[in-house]
Protein backbone atom coordinates (compact mmCIF):
# COMPACT_ATOMS: atom_id res chain seq x y z
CA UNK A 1 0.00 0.00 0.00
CA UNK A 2 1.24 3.07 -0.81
CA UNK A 3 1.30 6.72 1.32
CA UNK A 4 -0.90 9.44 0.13
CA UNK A 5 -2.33 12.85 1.20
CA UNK A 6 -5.37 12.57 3.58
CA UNK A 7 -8.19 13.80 1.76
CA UNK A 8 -10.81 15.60 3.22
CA UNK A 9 -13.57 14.70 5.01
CA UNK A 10 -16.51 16.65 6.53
CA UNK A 11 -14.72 19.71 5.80
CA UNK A 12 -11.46 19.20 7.51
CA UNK A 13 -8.61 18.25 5.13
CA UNK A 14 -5.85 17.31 8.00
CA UNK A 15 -7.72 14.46 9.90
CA UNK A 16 -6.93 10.83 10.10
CA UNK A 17 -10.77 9.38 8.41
CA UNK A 18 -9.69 7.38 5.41
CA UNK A 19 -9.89 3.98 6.26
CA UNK A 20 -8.26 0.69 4.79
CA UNK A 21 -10.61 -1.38 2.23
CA UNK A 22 -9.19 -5.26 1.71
CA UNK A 23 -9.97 -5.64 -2.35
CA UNK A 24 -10.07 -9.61 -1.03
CA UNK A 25 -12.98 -9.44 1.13
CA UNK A 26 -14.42 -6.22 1.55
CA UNK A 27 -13.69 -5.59 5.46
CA UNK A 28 -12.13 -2.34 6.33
CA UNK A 29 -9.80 -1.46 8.52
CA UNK A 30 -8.36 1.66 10.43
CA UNK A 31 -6.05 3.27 10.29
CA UNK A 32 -5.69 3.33 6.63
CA UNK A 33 -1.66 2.64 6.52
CA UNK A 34 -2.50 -0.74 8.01
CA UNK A 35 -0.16 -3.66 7.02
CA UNK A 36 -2.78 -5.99 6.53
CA UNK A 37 -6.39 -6.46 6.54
CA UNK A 38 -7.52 -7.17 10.31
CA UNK A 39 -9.67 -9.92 8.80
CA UNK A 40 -8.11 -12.15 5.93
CA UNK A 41 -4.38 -10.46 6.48
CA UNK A 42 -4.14 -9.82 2.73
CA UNK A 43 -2.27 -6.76 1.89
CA UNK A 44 -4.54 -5.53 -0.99
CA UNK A 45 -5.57 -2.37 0.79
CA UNK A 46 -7.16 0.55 -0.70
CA UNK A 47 -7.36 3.96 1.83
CA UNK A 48 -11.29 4.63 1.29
CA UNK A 49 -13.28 7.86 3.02
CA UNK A 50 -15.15 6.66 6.01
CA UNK A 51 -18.42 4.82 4.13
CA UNK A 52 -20.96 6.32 6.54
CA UNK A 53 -21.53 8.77 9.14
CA UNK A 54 -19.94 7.93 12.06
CA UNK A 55 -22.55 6.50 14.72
CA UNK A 56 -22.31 6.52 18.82
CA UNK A 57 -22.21 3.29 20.13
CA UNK A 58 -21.02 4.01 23.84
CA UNK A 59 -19.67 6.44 25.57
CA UNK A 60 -18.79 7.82 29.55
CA UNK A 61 -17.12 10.58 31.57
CA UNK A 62 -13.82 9.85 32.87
CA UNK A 63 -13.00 11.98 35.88
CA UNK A 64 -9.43 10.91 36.08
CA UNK A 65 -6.10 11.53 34.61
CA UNK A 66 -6.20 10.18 30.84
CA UNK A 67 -3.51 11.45 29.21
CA UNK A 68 -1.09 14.43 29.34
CA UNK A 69 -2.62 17.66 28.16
CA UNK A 70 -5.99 16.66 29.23
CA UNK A 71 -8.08 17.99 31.69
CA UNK A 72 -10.68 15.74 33.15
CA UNK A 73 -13.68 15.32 33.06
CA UNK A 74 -13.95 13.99 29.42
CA UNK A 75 -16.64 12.46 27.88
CA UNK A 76 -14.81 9.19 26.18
CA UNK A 77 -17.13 7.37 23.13
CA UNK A 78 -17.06 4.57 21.08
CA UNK A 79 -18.24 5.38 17.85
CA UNK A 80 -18.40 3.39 14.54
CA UNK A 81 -16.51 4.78 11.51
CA UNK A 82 -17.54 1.86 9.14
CA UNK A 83 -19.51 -1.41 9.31
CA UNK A 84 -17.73 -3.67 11.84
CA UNK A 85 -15.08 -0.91 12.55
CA UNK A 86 -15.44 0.32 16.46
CA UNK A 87 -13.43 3.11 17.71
CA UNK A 88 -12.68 4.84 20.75
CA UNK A 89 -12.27 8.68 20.61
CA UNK A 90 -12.66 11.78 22.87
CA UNK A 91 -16.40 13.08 22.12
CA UNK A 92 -16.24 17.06 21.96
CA UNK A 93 -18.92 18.00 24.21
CA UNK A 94 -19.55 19.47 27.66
CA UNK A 95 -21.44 16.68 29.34
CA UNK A 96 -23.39 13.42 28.03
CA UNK A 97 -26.38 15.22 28.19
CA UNK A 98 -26.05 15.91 25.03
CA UNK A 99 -25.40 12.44 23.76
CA UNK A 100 -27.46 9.40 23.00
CA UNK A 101 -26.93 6.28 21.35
CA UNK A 102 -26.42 5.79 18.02
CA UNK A 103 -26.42 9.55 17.10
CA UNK A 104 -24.53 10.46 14.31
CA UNK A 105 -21.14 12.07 14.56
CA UNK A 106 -18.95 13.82 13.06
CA UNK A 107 -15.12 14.04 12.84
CA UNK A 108 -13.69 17.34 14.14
CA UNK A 109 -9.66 18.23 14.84
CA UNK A 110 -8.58 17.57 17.89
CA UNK A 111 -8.11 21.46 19.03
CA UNK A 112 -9.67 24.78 17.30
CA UNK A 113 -5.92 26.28 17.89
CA UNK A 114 -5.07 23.01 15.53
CA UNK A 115 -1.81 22.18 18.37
CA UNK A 116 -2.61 18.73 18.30
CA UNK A 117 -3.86 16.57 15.72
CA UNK A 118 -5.99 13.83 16.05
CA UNK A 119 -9.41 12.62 15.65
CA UNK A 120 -12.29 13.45 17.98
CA UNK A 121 -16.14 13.36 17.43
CA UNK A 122 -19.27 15.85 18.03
CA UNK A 123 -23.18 14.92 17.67
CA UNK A 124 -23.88 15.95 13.68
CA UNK A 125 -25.31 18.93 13.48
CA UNK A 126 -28.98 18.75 12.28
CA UNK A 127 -29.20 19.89 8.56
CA UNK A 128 -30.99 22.79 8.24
C-alpha cells in the first residue's frame, strides 16, 4: 500500500478518516496505513473515506487523569466509523447530556488552535 495525502472529510482536510478497504474481502480497517487487513491479512488495501456517518455506540465521563494535556472530566465514546469498525475517541462535548446512542457524529480536529492533531467526534449537526 502506498502513502498518500489525507483527503478531506466533513470539511477538515488534515484528519486521520480514510480507512483501509481489503480488495479480497471487503472488510475495512483503520487506520488506513494498516499492514494488513484485520480480517483475511491480505495486503490488498485501498485507503477509502469513512463509508458512513460515524454512529455513537457508547460512551462515559472519565474523571481521572487520561492522558497528558488533558483535563478531566472527558466524555470518552465509542463510535463506529464503518460497518464492523469500532473506535474509541474523545467526544467534543460538555457533558453526556447531550449524547445518545447511536447519534450520528462527526469528525472534528482535535483542538480549534489546531496544536494537536488527532481525531475526535461531536453529535452531527442537524441539517438545516
Amino acid at each position: 500500500m502506498t502513502t498518500s495525502p489525507l483527503m478531506p472529510a466533513w470539511g477538515v482536510d488534515h484528519l486521520p478518516t480514510l480507512l483501509a478497504h481489503c480488495r479480497r474481502c471487503g472488510t475495512y480497517t483503520f487506520p488506513s496505513n494498516a499492514w494488513g487487513c484485520r480480517e483475511c491479512g491480505d495486503d490488498t488495501l485501498d485507503k477509502v473515506p469513512m463509508p458512513q456517518t460515524p454512529r455513537l455506540r457508547n460512551f462515559i465521563t472519565v474523571y481521572g487523569d487520561v492522558a497528558p494535556g488533558l483535563t478531566s472530566p472527558v466524555v470518552v465514546g465509542e463510535v463506529e466509523i464503518a460497518p464492523g469498525v469500532v473506535e474509541e475517541a474523545l467526544i467534543a462535548v460538555a457533558d453526556e447530556s447531550q449524547l445518545k446512542l447511536d447519534m450520528p457524529m462527526e469528525a472534528i480536529g482535535a483542538d480549534s488552535a489546531d496544536t494537536q492533531r488527532g481525531l475526535r467526534f461531536r453529535p452531527l449537526k442537524a441539517q438545516r
